[in-house]
Protein backbone atom coordinates (compact mmCIF):
# COMPACT_ATOMS: atom_id res chain seq x y z
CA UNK A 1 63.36 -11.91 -45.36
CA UNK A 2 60.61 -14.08 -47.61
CA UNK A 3 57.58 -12.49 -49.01
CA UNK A 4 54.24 -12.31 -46.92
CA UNK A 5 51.60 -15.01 -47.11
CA UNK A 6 49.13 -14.23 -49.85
CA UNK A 7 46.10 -15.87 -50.88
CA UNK A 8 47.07 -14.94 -54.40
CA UNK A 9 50.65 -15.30 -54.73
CA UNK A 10 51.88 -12.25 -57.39
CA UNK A 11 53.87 -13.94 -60.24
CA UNK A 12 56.43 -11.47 -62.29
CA UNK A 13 57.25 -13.21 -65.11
CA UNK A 14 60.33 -11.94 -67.57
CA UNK A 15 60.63 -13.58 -71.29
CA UNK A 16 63.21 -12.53 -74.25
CA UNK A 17 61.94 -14.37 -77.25
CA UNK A 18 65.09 -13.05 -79.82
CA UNK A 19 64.54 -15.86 -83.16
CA UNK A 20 62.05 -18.07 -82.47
CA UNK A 21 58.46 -17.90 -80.69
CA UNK A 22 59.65 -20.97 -78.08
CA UNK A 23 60.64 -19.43 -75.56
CA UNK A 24 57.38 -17.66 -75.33
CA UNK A 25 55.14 -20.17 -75.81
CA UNK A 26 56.64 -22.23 -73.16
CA UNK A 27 56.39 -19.06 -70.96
CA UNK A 28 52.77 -18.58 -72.37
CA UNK A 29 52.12 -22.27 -71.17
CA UNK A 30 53.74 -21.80 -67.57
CA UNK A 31 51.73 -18.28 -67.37
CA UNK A 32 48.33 -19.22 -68.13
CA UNK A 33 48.75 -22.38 -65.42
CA UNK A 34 49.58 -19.99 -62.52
CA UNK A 35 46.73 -17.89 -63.62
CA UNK A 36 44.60 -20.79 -63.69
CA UNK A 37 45.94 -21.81 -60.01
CA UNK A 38 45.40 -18.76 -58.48
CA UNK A 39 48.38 -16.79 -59.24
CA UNK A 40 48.11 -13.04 -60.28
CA UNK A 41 50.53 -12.71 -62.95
CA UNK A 42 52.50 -10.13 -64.85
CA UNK A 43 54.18 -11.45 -68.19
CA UNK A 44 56.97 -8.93 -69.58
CA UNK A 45 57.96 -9.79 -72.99
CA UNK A 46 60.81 -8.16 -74.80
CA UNK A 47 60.56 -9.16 -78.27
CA UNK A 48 58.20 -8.96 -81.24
CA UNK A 49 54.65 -9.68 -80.26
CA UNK A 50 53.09 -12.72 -81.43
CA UNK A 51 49.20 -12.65 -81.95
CA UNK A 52 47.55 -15.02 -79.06
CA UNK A 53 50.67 -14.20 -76.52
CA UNK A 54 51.12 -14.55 -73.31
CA UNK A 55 47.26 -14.78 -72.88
CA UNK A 56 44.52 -12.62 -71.92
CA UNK A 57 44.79 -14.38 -68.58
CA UNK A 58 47.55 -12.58 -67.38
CA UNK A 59 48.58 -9.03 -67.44
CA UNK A 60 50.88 -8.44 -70.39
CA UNK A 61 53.87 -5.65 -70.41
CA UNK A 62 54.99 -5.27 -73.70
CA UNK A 63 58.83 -3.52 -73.98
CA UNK A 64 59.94 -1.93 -76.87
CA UNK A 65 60.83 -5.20 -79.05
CA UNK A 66 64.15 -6.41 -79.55
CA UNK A 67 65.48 -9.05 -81.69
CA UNK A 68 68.63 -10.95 -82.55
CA UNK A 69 70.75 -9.08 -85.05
CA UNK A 70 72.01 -12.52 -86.61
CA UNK A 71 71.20 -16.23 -86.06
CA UNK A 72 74.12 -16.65 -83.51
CA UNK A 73 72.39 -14.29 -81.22
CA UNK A 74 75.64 -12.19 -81.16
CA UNK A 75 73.83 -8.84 -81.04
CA UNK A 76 70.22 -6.66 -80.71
CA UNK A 77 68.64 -5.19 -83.25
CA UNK A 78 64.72 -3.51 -82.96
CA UNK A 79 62.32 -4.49 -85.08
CA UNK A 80 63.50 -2.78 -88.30
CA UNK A 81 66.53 -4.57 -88.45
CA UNK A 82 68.76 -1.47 -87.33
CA UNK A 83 71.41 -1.95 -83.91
CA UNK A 84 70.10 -0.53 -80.99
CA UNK A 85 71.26 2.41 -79.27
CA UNK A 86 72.24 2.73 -75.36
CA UNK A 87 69.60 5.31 -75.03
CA UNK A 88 67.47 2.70 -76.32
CA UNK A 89 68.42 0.37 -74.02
CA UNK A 90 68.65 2.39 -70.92
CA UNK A 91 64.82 3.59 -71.40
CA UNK A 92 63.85 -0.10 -71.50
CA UNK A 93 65.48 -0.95 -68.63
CA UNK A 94 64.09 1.81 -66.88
CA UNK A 95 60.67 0.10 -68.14
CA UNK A 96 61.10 -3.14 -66.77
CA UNK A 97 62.39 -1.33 -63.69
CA UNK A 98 58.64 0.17 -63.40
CA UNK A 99 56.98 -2.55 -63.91
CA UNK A 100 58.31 -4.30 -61.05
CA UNK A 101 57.76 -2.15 -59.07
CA UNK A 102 54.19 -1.50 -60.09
CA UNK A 103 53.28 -5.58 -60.28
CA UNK A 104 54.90 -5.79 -56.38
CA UNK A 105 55.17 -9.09 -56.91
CA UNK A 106 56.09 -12.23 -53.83
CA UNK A 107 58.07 -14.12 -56.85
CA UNK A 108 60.15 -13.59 -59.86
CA UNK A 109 60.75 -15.73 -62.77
CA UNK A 110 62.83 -15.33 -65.41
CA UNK A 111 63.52 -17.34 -68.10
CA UNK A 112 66.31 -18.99 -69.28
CA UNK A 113 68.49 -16.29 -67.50
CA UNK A 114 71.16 -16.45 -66.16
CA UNK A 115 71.88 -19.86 -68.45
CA UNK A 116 70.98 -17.72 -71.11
CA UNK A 117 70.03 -14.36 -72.72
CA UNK A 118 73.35 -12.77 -71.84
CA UNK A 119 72.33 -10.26 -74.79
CA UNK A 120 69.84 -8.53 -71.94
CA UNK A 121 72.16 -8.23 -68.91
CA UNK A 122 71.97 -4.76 -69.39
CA UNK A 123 68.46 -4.58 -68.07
CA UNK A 124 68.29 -8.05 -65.74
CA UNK A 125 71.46 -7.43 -64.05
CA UNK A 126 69.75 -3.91 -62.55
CA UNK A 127 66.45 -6.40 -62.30
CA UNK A 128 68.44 -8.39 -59.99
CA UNK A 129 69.88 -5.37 -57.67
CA UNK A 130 66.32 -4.03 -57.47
CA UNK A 131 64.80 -7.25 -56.61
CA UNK A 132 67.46 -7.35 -53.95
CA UNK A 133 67.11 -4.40 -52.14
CA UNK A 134 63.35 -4.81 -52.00
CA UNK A 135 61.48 -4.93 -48.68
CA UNK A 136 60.18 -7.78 -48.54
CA UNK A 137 62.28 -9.15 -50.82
CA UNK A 138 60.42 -11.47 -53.56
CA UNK A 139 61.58 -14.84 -54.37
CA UNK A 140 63.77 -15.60 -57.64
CA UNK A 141 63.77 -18.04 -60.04
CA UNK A 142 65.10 -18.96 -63.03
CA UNK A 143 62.84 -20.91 -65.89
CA UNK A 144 64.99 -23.04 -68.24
CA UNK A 145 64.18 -25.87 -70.45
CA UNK A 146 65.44 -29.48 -69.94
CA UNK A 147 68.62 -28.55 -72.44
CA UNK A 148 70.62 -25.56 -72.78
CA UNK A 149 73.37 -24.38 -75.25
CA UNK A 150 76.47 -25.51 -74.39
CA UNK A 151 78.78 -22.91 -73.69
CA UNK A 152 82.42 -22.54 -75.05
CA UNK A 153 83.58 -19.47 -73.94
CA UNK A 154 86.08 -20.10 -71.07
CA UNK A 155 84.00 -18.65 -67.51
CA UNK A 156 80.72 -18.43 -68.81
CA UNK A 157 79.52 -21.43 -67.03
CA UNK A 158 81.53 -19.98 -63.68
CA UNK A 159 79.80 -16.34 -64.29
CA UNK A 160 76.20 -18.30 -64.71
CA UNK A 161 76.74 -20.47 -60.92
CA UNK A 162 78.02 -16.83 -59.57
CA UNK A 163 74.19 -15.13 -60.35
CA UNK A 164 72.68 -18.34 -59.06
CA UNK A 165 74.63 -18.52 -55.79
CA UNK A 166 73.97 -15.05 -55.33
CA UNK A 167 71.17 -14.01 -56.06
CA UNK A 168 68.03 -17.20 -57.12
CA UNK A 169 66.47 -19.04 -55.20
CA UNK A 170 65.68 -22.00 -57.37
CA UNK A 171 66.01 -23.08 -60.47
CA UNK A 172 62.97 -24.61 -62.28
CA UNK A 173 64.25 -27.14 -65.14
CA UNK A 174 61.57 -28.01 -67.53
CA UNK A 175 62.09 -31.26 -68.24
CA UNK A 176 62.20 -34.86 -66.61
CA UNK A 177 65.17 -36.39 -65.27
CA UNK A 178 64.71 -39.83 -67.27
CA UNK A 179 64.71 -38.15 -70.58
CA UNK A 180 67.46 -36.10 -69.85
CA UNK A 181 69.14 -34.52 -66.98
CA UNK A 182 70.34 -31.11 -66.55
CA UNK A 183 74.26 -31.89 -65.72
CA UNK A 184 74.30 -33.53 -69.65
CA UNK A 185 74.36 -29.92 -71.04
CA UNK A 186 75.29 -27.98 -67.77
CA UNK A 187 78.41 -29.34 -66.34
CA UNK A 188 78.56 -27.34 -63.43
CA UNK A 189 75.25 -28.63 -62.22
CA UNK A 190 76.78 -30.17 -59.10
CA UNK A 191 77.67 -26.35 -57.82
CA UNK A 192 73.66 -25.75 -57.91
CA UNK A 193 72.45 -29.20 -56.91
CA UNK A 194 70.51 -27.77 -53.89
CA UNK A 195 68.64 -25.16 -56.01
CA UNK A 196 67.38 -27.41 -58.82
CA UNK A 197 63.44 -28.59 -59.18
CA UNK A 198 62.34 -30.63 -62.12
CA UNK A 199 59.46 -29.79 -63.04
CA UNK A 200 58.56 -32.47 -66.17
CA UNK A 201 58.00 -31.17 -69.77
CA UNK A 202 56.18 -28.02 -70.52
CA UNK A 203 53.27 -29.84 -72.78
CA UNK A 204 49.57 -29.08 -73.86
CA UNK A 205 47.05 -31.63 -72.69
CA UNK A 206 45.87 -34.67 -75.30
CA UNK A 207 44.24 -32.25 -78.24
CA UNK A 208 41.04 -32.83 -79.42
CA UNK A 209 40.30 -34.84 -82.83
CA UNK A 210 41.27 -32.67 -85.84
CA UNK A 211 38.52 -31.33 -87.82
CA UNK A 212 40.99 -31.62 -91.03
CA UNK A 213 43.51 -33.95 -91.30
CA UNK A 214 46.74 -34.08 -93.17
CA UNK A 215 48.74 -36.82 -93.87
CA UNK A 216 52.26 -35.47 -93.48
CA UNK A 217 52.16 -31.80 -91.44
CA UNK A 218 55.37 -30.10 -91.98
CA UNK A 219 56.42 -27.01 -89.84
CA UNK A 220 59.24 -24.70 -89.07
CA UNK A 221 58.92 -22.83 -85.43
CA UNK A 222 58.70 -19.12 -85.95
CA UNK A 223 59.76 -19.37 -89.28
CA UNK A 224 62.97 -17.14 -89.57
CA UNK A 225 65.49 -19.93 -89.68
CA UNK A 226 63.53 -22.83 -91.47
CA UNK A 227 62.99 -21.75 -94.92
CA UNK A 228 65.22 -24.34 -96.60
CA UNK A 229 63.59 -27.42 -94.99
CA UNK A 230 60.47 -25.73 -95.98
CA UNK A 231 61.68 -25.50 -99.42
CA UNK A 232 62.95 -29.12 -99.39
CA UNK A 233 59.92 -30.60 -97.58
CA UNK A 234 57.91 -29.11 -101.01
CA UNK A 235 60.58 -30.61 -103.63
CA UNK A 236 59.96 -34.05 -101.51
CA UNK A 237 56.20 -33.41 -101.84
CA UNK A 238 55.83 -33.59 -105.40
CA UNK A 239 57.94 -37.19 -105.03
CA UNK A 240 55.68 -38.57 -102.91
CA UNK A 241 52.48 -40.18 -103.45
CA UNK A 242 49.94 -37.60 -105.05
CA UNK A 243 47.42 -38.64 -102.86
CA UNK A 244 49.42 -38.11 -100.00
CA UNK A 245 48.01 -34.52 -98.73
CA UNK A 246 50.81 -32.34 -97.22
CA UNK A 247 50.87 -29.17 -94.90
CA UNK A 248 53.08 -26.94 -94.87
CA UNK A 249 53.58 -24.56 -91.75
CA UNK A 250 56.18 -22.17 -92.64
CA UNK A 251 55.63 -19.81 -89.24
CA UNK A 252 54.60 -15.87 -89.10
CA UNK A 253 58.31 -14.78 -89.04
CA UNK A 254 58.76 -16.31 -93.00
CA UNK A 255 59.64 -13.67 -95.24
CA UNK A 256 56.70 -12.54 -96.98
CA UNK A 257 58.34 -13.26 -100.69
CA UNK A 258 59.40 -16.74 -99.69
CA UNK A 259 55.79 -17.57 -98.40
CA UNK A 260 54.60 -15.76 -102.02
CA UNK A 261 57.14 -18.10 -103.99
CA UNK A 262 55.95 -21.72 -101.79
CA UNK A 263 52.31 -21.43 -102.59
CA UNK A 264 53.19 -20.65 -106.20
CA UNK A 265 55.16 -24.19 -106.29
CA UNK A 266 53.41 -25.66 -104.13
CA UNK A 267 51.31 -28.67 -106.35
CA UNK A 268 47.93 -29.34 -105.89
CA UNK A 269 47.75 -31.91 -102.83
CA UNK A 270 50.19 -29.44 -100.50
CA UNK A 271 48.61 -26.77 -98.48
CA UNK A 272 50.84 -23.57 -97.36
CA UNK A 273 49.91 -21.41 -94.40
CA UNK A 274 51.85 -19.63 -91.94
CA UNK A 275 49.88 -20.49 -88.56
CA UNK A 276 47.88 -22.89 -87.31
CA UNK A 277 46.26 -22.56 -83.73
CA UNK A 278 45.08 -26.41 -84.31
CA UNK A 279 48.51 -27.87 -84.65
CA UNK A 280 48.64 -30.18 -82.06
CA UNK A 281 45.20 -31.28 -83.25
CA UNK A 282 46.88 -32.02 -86.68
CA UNK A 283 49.55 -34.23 -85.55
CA UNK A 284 47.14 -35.94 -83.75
CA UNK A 285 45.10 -36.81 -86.69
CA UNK A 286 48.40 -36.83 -89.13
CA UNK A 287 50.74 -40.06 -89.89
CA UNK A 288 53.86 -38.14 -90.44
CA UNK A 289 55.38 -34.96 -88.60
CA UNK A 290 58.84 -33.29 -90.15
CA UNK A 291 60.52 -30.21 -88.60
CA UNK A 292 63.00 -29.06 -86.43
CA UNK A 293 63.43 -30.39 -82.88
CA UNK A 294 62.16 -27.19 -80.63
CA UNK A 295 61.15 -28.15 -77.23
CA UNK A 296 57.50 -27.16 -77.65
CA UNK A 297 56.84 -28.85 -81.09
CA UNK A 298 58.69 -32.30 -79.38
CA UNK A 299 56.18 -31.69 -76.76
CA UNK A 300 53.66 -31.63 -78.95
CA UNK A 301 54.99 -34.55 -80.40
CA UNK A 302 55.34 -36.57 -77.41
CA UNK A 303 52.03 -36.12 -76.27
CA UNK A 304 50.24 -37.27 -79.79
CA UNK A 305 51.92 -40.10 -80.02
CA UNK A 306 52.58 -38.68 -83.94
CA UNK A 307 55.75 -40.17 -86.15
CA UNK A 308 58.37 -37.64 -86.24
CA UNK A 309 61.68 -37.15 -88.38
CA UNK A 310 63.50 -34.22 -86.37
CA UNK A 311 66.06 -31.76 -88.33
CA UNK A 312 67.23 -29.90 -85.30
CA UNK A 313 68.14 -25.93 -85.95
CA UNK A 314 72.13 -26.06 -85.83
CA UNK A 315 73.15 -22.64 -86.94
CA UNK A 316 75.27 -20.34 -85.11
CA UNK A 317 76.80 -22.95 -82.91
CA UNK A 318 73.50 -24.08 -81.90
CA UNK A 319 73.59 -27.52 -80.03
CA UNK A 320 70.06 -27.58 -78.12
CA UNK A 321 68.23 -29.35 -80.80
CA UNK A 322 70.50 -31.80 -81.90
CA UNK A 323 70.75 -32.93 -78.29
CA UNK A 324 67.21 -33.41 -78.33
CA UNK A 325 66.41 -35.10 -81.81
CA UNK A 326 69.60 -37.76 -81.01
CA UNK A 327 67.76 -38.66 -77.66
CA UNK A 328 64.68 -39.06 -79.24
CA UNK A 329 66.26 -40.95 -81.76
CA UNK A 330 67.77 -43.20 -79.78
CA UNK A 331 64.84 -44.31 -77.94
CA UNK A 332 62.71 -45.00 -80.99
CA UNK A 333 60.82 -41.93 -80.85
CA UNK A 334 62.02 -40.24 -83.74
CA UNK A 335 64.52 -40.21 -87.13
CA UNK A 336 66.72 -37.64 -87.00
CA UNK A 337 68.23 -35.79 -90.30
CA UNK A 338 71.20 -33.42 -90.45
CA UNK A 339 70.18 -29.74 -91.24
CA UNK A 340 73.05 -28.97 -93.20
CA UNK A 341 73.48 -30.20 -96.51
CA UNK A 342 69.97 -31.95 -96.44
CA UNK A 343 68.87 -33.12 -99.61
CA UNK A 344 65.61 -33.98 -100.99
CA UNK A 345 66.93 -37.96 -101.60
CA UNK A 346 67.50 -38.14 -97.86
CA UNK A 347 64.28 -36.95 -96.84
CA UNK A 348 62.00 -38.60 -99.16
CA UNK A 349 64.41 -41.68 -97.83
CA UNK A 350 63.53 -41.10 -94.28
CA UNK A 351 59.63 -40.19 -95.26
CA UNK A 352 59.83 -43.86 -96.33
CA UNK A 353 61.46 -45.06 -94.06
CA UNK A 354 59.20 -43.64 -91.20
CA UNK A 355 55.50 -44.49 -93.03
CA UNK A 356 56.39 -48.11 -92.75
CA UNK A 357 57.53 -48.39 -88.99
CA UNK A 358 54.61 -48.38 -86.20
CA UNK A 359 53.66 -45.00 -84.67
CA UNK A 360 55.67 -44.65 -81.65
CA UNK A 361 54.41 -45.79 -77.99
CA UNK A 362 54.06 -43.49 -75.17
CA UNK A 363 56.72 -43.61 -72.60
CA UNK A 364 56.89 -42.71 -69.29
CA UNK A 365 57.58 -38.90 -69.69
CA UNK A 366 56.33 -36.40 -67.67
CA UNK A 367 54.57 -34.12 -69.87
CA UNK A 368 52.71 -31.65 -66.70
CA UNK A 369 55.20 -29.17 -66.52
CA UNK A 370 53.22 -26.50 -66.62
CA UNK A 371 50.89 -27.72 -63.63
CA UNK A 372 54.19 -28.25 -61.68
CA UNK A 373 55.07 -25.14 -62.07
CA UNK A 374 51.81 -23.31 -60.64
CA UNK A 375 51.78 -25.99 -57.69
CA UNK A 376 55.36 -24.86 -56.85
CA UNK A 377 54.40 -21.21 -56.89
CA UNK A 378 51.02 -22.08 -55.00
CA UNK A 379 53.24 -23.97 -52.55
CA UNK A 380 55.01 -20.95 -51.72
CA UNK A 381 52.84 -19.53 -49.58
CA UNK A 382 53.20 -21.68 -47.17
CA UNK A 383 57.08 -21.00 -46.66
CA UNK A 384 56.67 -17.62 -46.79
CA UNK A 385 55.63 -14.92 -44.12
């Protein structure tokens, strides 16, 4: 049994941001579409909160924050730093167990789970059982982006098609097929062919014209894992042209002595902040991007038109990134640098290298993932009832 027609489809909407901020802005992005199509929507986040998300279009449900207790995601901490307890867990899942049942909601999204966030099977798994023996039973679907970690633990890919097959009823992959396809990171795609939209990239509209412009705009994501291209972007800095003028955006999660100790080196023609809610506007207006290769700041990217040299986040085991930055490389949209081992020769190299080629020309990528989205939940209703 499908939901009932509504004129206002209820959205619940489930996102773990553990290192980063990416997964919730994407979510953020998705979010604030539905609302703006109609949708009513519930956003539960699960980690720390981030000033300006989900929205104040939605209605948010903060649970008590977790975070990863080490880059390689291999366990939960809260937001002292200290391992969580099973009481601790138990009362959140109990949480998000209220919540659903107070938002009564015709669909379910989750993101990146089951592909991902194994770390909160403790409280999804009972999300699933509860959204299963619900009368009417909501719709379920999964939220991933266009490239997922590749697994390499024997069964995990098996385990992730068993949850599908069971219990989703779609899968919405944020990306488009021409850049790159789902089965490339996923290579038991063919077992979920049936259940798979693509929905194009998750990406802001064309910003407006910056009201201060930068010639080279570094940044770093959230900021807990890119300190050292930070650091390296600043040593390049001061081998660069003077007059040249640099930004620096090191993210909020940047250690508050390592931010202290970059704007005390930092020489006259750098600028070091932390956040910038005009950073699309500043690659607009800017001649050079550098910094990791995080599906929102490539979005970002794409849809500026800005040049980019990519050092994708490879910690842990981490292979999202590089997948990305080599694709982009290879169709002329980017340079891509190793993270490890990255020396201030080889960027000031590639800074060089990139000033004197032509800013890269759009390509046909769809960028309206977001919209897609909404329209799919808007479409809905009309299967429902």
């Amino acid at each position: 049994m499908t939901a009932p027609h509504t004129l206002s489809p209820r959205v619940f909407f489930y996102v773990q941001h553990l290192l980063g901020i990416g997964h919730l802005a994407r979510a953020s992005r998705i979010a604030s579409a539905m609302a703006k199509d109609g949708c009513q929507v519930t956003v539960v986040t699960g980690g720390v909160p981030v000033s300006g998300f989900p929205g104040l279009d939605v209605t948010s449900v903060v649970l008590p924050p977790v975070v990863a207790s080490s880059a390689g995601f291999s366990g939960l901490a809260d937001q002292s730093g200290n391992v969580v307890s099973e009481e601790f867990l138990s009362a959140r899942s109990n949480l998000l167990l209220e919540a659903f049942r107070a938002a009564a909601p015709d669909v379910v999204v989750i993101e990146a789970f089951p592909f991902g966030r194994r770390q909160m099977r403790f409280e999804l798994l009972p999300l699933l059982e509860a959204i299963a023996s619900t009368n009417p039973k909501p719709r379920l679907y999964t939220s991933v982006r266009d490239i997922l970690q590749q697994q390499k633990k024997p069964g995990r890919d098996e385990e992730t098609v068993g949850l599908l097959r069971d219990h989703f009823d779609g899968v919405l992959v944020h990306g488009d097929p021409s850049f790159v396809r789902l089965e490339e990171t996923f290579p038991l795609t063919a077992a979920i062919s049936d259940k798979i939209t693509y929905t194009g990239i998750v990406a802001p509209p064309l910003p407006a014209e910056p009201t201060e412009v930068f010639d080279i705009v570094v940044s770093a994501g959230g900021g807990a894992v890119g300190r050292d291209l930070i650091r390296t972007c600043l040593e390049a800095a001061s081998r660069i042209a003077l007059n040249r003028r640099w930004l620096l955006v090191t993210g909020p999660n940047l250690p508050e002595q390592d931010f202290a100790a970059l704007i005390a080196d930092a020489p006259g023609n750098v600028d070091v902040v932390r956040f910038r809610k005009d950073f699309p506007s500043l690659l607009r207006g800017a001649e050079l991007s550098i910094s990791q290769a995080g599906y929102n700041t490539v979005g970002d990217l794409l849809v500026t038109g800005c040049r980019s040299i990519l050092v994708p986040f490879t910690a842990g085991g981490e292979t999202e990134q590089s997948v990305r930055a080599e694709r982009l490389e290879k169709l002329g949209l980017a340079l891509a640098l190793p993270e490890a081992g990255l020396t201030t020769d080889q960027l000031v190299g590639a800074i060089d290298k990139a000033l004197s080629q032509p800013k890269p020309s759009t390509l046909d990528i769809d960028l309206t993932g977001a919209e897609r989205t909404a329209a799919i939940m808007r479409d809905l209703q009309s299967i429902s009832g």
